[in-house]
PDB file of N, CA and C in Angstrom:
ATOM      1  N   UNK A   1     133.494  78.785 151.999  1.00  0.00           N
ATOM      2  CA  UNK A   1     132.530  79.011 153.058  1.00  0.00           C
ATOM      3  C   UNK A   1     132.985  78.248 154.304  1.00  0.00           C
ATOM      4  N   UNK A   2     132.742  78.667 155.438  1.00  0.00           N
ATOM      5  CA  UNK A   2     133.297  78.031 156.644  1.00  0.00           C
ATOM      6  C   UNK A   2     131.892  77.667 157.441  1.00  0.00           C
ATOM      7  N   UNK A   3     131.874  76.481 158.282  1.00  0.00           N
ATOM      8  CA  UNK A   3     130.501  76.280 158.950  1.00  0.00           C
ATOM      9  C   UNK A   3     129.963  77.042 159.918  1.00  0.00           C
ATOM     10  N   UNK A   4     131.656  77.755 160.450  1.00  0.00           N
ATOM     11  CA  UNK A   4     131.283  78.264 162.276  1.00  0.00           C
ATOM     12  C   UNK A   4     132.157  79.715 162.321  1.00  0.00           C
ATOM     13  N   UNK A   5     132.254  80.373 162.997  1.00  0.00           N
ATOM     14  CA  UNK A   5     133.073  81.043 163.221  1.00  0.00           C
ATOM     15  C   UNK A   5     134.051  80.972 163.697  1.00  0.00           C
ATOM     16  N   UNK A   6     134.499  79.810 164.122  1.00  0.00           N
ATOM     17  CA  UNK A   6     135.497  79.100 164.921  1.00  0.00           C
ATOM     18  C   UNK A   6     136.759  78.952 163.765  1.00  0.00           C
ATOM     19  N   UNK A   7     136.001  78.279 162.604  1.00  0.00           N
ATOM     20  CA  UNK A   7     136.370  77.773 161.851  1.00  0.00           C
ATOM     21  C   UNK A   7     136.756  78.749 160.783  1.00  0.00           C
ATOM     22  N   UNK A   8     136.246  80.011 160.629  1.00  0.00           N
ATOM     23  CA  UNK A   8     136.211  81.160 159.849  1.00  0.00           C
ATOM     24  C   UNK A   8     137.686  81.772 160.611  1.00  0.00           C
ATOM     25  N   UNK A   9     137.632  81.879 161.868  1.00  0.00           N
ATOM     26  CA  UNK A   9     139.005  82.500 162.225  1.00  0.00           C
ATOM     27  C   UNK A   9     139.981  81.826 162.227  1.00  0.00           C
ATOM     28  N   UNK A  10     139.869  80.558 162.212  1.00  0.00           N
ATOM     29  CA  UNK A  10     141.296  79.415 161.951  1.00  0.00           C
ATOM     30  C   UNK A  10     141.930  79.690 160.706  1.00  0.00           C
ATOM     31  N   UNK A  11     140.958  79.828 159.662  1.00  0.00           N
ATOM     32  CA  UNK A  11     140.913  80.095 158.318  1.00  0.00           C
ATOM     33  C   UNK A  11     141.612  81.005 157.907  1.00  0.00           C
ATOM     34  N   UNK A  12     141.140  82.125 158.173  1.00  0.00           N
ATOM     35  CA  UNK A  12     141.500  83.782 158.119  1.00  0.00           C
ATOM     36  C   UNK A  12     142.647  83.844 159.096  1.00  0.00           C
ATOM     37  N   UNK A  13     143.050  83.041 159.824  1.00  0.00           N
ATOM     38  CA  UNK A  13     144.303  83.611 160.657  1.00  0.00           C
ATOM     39  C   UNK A  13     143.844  84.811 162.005  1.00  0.00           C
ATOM     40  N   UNK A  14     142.781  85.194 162.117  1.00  0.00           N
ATOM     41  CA  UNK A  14     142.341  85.982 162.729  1.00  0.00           C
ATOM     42  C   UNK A  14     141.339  86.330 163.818  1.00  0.00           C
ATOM     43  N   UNK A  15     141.708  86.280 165.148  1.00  0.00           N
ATOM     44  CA  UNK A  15     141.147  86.055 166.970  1.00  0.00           C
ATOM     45  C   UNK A  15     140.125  87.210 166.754  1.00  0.00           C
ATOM     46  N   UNK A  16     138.856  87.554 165.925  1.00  0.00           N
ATOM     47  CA  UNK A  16     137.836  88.732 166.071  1.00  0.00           C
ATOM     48  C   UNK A  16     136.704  88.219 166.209  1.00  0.00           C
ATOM     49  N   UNK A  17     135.676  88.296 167.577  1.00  0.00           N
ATOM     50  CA  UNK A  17     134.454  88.013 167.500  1.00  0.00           C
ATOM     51  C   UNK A  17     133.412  88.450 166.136  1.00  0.00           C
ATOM     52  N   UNK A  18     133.747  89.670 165.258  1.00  0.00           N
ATOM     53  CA  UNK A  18     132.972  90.108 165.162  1.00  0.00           C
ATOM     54  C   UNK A  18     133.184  89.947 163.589  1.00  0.00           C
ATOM     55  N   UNK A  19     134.371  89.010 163.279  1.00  0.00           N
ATOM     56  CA  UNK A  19     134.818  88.598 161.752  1.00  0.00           C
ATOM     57  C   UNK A  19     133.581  87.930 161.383  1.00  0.00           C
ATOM     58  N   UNK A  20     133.170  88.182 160.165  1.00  0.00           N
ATOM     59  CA  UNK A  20     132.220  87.429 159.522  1.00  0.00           C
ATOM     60  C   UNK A  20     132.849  86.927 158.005  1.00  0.00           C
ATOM     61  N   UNK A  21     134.084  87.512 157.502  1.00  0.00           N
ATOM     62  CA  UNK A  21     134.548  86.943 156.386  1.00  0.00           C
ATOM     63  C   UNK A  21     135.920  87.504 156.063  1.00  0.00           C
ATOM     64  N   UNK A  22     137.062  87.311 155.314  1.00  0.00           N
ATOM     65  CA  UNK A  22     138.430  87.661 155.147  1.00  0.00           C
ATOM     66  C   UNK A  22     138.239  87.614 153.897  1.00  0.00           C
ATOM     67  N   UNK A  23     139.616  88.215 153.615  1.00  0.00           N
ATOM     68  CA  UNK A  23     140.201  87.767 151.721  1.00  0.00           C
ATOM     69  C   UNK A  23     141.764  87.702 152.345  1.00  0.00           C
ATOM     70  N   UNK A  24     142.029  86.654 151.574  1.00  0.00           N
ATOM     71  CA  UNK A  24     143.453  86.229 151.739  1.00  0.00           C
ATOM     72  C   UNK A  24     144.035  86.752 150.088  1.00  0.00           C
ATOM     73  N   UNK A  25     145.173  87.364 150.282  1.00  0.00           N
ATOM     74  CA  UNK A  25     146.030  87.993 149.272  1.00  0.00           C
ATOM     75  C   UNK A  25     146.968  87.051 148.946  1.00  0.00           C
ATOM     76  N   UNK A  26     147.073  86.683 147.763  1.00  0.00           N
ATOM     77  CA  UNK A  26     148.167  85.884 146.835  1.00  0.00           C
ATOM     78  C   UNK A  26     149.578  86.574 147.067  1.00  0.00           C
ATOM     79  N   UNK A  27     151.034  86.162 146.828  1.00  0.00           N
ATOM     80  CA  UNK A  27     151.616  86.658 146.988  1.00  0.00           C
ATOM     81  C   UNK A  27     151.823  87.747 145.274  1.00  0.00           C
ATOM     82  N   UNK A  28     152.148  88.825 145.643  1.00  0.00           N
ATOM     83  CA  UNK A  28     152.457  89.980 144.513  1.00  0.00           C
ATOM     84  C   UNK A  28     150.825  90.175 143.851  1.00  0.00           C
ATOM     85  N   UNK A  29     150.274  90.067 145.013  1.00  0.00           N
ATOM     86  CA  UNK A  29     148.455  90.096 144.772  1.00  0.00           C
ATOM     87  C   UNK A  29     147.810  89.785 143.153  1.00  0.00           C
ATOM     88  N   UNK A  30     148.369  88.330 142.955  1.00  0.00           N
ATOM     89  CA  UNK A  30     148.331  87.972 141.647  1.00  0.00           C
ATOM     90  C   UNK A  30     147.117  86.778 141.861  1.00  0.00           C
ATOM     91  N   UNK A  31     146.669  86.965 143.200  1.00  0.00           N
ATOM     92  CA  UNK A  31     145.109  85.895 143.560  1.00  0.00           C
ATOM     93  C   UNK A  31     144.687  86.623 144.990  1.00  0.00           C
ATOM     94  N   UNK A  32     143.318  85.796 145.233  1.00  0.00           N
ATOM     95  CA  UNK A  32     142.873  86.302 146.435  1.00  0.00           C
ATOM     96  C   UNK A  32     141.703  85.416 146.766  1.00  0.00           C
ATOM     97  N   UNK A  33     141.412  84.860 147.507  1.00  0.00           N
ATOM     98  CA  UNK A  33     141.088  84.015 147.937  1.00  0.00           C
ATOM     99  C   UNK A  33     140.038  84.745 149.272  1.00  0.00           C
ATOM    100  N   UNK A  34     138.093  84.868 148.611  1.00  0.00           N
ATOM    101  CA  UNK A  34     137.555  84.652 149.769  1.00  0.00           C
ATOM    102  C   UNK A  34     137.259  83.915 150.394  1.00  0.00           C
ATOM    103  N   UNK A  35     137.091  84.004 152.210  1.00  0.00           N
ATOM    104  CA  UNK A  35     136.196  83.141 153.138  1.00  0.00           C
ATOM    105  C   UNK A  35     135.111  84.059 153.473  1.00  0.00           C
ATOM    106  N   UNK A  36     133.828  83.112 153.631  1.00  0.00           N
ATOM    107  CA  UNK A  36     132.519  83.716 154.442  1.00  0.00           C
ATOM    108  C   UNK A  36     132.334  82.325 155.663  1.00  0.00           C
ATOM    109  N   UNK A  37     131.589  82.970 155.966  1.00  0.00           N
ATOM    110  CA  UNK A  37     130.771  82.057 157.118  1.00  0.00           C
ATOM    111  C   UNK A  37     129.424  81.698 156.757  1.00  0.00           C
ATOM    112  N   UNK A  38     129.258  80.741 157.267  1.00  0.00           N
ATOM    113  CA  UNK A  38     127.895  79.977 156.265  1.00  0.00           C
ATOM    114  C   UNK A  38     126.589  81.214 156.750  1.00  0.00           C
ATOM    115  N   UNK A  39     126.013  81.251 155.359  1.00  0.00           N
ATOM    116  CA  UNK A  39     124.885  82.083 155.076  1.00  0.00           C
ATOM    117  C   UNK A  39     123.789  82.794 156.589  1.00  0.00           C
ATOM    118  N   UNK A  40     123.443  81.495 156.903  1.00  0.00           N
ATOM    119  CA  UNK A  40     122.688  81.581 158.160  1.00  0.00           C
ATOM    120  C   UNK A  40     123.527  82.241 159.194  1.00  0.00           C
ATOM    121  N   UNK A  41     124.268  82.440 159.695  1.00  0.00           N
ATOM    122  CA  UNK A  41     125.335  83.225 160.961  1.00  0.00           C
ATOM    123  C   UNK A  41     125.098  84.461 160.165  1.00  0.00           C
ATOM    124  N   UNK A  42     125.542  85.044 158.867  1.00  0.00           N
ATOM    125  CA  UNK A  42     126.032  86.036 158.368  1.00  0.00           C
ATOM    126  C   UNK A  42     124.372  86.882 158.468  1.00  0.00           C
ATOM    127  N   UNK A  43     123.441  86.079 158.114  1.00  0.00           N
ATOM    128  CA  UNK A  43     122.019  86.040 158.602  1.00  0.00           C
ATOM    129  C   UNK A  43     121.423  87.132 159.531  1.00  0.00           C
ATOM    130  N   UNK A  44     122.074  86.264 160.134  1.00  0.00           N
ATOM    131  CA  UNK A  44     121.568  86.542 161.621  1.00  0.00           C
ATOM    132  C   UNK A  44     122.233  87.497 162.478  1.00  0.00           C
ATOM    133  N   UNK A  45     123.553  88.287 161.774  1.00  0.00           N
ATOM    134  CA  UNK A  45     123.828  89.284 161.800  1.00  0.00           C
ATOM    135  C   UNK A  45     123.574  90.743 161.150  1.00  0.00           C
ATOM    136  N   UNK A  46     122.667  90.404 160.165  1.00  0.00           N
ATOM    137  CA  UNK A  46     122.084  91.371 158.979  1.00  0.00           C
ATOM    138  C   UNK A  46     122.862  91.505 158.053  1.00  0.00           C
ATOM    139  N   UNK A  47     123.612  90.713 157.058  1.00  0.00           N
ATOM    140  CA  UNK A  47     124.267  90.462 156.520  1.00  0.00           C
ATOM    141  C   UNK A  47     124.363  89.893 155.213  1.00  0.00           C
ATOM    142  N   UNK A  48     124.380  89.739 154.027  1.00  0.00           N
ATOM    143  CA  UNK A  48     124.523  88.969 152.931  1.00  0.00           C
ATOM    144  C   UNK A  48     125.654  88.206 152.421  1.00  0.00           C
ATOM    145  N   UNK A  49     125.513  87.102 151.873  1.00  0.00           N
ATOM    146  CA  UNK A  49     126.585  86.731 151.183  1.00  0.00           C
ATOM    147  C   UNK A  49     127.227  87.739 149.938  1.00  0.00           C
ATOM    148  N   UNK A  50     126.775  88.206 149.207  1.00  0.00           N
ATOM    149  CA  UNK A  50     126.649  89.583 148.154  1.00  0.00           C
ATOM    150  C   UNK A  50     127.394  90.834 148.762  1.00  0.00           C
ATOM    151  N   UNK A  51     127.076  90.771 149.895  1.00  0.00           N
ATOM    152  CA  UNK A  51     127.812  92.426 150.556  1.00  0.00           C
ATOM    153  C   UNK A  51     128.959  92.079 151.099  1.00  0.00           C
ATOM    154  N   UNK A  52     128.911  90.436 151.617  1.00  0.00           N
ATOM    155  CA  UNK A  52     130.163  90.646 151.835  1.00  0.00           C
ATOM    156  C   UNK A  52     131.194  89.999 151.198  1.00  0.00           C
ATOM    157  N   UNK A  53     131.073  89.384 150.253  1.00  0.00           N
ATOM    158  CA  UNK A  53     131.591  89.276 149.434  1.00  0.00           C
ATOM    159  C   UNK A  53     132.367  90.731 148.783  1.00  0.00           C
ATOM    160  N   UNK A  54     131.504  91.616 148.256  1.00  0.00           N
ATOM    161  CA  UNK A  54     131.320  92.913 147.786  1.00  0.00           C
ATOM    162  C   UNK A  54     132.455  93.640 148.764  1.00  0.00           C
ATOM    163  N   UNK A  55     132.552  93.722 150.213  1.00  0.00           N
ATOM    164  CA  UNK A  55     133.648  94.126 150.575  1.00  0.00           C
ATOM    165  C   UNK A  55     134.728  93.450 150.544  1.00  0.00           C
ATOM    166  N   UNK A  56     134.495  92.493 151.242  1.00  0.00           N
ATOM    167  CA  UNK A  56     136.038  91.179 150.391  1.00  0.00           C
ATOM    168  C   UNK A  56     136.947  91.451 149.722  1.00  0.00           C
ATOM    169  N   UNK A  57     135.938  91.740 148.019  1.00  0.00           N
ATOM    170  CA  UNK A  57     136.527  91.925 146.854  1.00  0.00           C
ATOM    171  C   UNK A  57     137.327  93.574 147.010  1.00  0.00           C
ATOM    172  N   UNK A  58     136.435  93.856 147.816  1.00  0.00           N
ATOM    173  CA  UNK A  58     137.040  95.374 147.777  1.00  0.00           C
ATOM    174  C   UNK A  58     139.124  95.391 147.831  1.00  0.00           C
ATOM    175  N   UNK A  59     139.078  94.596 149.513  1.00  0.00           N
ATOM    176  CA  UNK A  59     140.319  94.026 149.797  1.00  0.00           C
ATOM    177  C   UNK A  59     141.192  93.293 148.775  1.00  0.00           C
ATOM    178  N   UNK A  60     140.109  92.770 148.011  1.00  0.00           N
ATOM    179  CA  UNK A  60     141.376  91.796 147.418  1.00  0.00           C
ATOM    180  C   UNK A  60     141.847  92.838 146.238  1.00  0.00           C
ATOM    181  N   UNK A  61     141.118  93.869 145.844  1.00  0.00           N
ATOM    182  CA  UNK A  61     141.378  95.059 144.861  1.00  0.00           C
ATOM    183  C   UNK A  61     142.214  96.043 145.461  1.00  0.00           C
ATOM    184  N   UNK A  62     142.758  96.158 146.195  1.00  0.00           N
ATOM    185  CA  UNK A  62     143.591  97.119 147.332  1.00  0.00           C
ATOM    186  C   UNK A  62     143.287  97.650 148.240  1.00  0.00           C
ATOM    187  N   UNK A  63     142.061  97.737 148.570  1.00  0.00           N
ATOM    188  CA  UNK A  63     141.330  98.733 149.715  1.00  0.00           C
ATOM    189  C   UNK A  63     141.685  98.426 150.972  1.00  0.00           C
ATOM    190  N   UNK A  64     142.477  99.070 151.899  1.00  0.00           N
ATOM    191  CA  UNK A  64     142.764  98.637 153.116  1.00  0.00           C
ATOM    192  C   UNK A  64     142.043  98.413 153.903  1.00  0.00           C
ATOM    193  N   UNK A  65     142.891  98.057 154.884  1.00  0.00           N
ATOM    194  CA  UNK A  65     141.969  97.452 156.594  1.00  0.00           C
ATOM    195  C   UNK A  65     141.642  98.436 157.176  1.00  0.00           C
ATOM    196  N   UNK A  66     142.182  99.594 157.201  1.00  0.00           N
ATOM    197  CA  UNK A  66     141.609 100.585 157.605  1.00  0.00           C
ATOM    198  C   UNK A  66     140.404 101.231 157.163  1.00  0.00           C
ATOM    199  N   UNK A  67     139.725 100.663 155.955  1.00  0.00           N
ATOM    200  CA  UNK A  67     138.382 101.213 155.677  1.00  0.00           C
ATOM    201  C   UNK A  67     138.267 102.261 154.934  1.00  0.00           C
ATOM    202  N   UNK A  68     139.113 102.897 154.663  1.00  0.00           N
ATOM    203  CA  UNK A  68     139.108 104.448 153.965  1.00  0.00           C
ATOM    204  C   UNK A  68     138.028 104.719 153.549  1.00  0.00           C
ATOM    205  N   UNK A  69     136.933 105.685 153.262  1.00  0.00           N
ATOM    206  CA  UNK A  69     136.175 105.851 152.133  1.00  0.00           C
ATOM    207  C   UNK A  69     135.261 104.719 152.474  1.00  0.00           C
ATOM    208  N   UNK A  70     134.359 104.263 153.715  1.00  0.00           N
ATOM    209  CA  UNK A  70     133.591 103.050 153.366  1.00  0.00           C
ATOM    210  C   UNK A  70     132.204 103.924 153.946  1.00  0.00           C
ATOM    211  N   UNK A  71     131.374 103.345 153.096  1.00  0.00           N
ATOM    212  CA  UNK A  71     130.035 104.232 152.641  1.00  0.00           C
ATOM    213  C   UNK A  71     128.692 102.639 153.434  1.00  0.00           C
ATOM    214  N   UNK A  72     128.438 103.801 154.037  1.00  0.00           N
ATOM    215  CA  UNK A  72     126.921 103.605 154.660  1.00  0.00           C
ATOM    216  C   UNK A  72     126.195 102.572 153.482  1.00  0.00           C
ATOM    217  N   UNK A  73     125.118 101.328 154.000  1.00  0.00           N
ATOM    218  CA  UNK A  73     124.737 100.552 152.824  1.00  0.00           C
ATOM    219  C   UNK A  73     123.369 100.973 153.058  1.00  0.00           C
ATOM    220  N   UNK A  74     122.677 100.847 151.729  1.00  0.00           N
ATOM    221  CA  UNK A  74     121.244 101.462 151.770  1.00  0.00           C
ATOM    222  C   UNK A  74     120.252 100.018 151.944  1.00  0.00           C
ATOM    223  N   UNK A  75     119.649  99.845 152.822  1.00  0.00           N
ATOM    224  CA  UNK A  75     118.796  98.238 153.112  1.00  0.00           C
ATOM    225  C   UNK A  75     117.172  98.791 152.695  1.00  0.00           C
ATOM    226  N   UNK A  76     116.964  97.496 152.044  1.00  0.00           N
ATOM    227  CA  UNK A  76     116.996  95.959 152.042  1.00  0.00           C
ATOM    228  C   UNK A  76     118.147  96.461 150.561  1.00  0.00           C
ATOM    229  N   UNK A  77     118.914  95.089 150.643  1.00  0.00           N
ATOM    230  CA  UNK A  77     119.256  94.784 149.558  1.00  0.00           C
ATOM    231  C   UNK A  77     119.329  93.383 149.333  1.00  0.00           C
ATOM    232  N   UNK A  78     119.398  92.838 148.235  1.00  0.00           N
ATOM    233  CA  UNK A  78     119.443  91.101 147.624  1.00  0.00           C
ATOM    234  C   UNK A  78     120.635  90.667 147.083  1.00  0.00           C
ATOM    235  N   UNK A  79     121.725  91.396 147.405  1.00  0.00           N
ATOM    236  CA  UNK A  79     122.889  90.829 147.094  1.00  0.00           C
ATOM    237  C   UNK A  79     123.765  89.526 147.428  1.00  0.00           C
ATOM    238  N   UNK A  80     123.469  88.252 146.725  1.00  0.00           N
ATOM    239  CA  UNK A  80     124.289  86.702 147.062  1.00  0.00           C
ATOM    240  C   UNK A  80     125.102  86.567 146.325  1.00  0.00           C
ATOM    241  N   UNK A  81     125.947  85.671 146.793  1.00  0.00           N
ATOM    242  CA  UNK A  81     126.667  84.989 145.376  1.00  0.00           C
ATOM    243  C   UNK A  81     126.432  83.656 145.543  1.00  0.00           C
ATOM    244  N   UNK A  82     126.188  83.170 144.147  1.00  0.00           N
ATOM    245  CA  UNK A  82     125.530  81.562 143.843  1.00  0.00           C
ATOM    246  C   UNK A  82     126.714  80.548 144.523  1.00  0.00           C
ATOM    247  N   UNK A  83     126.036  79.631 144.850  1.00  0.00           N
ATOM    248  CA  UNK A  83     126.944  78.433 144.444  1.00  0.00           C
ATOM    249  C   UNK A  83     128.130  78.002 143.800  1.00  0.00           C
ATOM    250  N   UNK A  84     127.836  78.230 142.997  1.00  0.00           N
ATOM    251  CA  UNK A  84     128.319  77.821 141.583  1.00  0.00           C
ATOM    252  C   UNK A  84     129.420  79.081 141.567  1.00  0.00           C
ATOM    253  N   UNK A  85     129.394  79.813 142.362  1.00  0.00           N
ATOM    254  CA  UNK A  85     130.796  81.016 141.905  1.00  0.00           C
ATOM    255  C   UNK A  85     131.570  80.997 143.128  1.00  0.00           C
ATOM    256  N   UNK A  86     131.497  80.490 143.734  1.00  0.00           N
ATOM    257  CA  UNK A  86     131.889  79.643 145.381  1.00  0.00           C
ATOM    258  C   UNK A  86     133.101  78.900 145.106  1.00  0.00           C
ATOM    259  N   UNK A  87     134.191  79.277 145.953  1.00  0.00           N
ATOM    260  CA  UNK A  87     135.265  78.132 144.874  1.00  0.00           C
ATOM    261  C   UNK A  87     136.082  77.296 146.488  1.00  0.00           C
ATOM    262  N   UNK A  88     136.815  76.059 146.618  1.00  0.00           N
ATOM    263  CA  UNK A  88     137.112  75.533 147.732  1.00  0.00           C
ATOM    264  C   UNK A  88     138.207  75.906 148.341  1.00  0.00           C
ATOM    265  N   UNK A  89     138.151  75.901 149.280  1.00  0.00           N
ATOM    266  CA  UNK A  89     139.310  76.420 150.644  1.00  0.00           C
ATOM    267  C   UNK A  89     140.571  75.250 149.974  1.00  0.00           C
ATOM    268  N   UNK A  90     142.106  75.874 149.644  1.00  0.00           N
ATOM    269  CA  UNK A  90     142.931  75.555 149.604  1.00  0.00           C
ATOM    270  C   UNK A  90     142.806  73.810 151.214  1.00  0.00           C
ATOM    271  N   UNK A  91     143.496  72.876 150.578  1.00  0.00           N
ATOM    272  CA  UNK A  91     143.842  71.401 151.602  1.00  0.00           C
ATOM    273  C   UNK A  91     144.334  71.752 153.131  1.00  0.00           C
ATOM    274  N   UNK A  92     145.633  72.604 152.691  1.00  0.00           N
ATOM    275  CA  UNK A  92     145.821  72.797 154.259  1.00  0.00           C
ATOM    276  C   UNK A  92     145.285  73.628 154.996  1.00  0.00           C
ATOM    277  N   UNK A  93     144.557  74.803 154.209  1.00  0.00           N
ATOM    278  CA  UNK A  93     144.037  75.432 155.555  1.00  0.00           C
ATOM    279  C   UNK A  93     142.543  74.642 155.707  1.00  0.00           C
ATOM    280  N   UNK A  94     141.816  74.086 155.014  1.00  0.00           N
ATOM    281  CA  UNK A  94     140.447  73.026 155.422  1.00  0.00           C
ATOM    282  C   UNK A  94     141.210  72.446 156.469  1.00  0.00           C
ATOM    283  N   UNK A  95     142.264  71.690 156.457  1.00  0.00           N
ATOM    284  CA  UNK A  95     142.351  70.323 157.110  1.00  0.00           C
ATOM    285  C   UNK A  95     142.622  71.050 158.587  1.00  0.00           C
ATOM    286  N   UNK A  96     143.364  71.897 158.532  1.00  0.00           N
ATOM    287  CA  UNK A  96     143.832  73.110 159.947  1.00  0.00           C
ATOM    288  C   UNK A  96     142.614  73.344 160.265  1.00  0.00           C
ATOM    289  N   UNK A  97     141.040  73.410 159.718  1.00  0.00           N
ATOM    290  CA  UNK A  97     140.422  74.023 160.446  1.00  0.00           C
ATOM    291  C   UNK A  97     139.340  73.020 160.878  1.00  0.00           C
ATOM    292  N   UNK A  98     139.242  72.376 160.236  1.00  0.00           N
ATOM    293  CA  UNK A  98     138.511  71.389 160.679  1.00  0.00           C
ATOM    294  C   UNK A  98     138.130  70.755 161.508  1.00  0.00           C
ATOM    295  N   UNK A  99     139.332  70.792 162.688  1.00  0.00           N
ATOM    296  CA  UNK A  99     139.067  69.653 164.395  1.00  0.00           C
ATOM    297  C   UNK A  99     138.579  71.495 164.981  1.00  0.00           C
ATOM    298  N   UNK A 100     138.917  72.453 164.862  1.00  0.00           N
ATOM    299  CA  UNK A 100     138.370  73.389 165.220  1.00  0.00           C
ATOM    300  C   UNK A 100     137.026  73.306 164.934  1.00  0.00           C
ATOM    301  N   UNK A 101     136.608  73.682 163.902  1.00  0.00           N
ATOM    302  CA  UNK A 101     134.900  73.594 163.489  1.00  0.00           C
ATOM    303  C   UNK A 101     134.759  72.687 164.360  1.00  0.00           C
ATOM    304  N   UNK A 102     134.869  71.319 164.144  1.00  0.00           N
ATOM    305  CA  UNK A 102     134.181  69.931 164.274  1.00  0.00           C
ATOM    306  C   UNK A 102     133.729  70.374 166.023  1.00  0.00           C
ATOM    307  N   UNK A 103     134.584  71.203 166.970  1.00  0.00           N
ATOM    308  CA  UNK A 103     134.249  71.106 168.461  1.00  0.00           C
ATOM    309  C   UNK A 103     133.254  71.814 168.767  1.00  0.00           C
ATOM    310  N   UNK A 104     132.421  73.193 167.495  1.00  0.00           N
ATOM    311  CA  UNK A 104     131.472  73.461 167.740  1.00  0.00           C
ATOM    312  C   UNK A 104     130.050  72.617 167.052  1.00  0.00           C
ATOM    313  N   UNK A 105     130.292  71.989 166.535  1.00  0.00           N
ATOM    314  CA  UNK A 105     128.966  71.173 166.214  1.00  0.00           C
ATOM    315  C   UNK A 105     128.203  70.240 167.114  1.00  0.00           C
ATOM    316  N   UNK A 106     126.986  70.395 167.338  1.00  0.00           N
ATOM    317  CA  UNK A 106     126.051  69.666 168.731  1.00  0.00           C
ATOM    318  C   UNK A 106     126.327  68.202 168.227  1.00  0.00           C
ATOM    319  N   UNK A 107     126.606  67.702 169.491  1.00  0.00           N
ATOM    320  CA  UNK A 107     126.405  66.180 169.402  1.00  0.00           C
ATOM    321  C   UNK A 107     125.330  65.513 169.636  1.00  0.00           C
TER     322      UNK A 107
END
């Protein structure tokens, strides 16, 4: 999970206002590794942790960037993922993103 979006694109490698989460591909796609943006942003975009996760995974299963085949979502839905299935951002890219985050937090 990332705090900011600042910090979500440092992460992800990727300059998009409108990124709310990535999957990073293992090499010979033998892992995959999601990021979200903390709950509340994703929020406040109409968004779930569950859906997007749910597309994420899509990516990390082969589905391209181009979207092929991506289907309209039917709302409300309650889709999260716990805590507890949440796993931590690899050392160097935290530590890379970190003085980033840290410049959007109010002093």
């Amino acid at each position: 999970m990332a705090d900011t979006l600042a910090e979500l694109q440092t992460l992800c490698k990727v300059d998009n206002p409108k990124l709310l989460a990535c999957a990073l591909l293992g090499p010979q796609l033998k892992s995959c590794i999601i990021i979200l943006v903390d709950d509340e942003i994703m929020r406040r975009r109409g968004w779930t942790s569950g859906l997007l996760f749910r597309h994420e995974r899509g990516h990390c299963n082969g589905w391209g960037q181009d979207h092929a085949g991506e289907r309209a979502l039917t709302w409300p839905t309650t889709q999260w993922v716990n805590e507890r299935e949440r796993v931590k951002m690899p050392l160097d890219r935290l530590q890379e993103a970190v003085p980033i985050g840290a410049k959007d937090q109010p002093r």
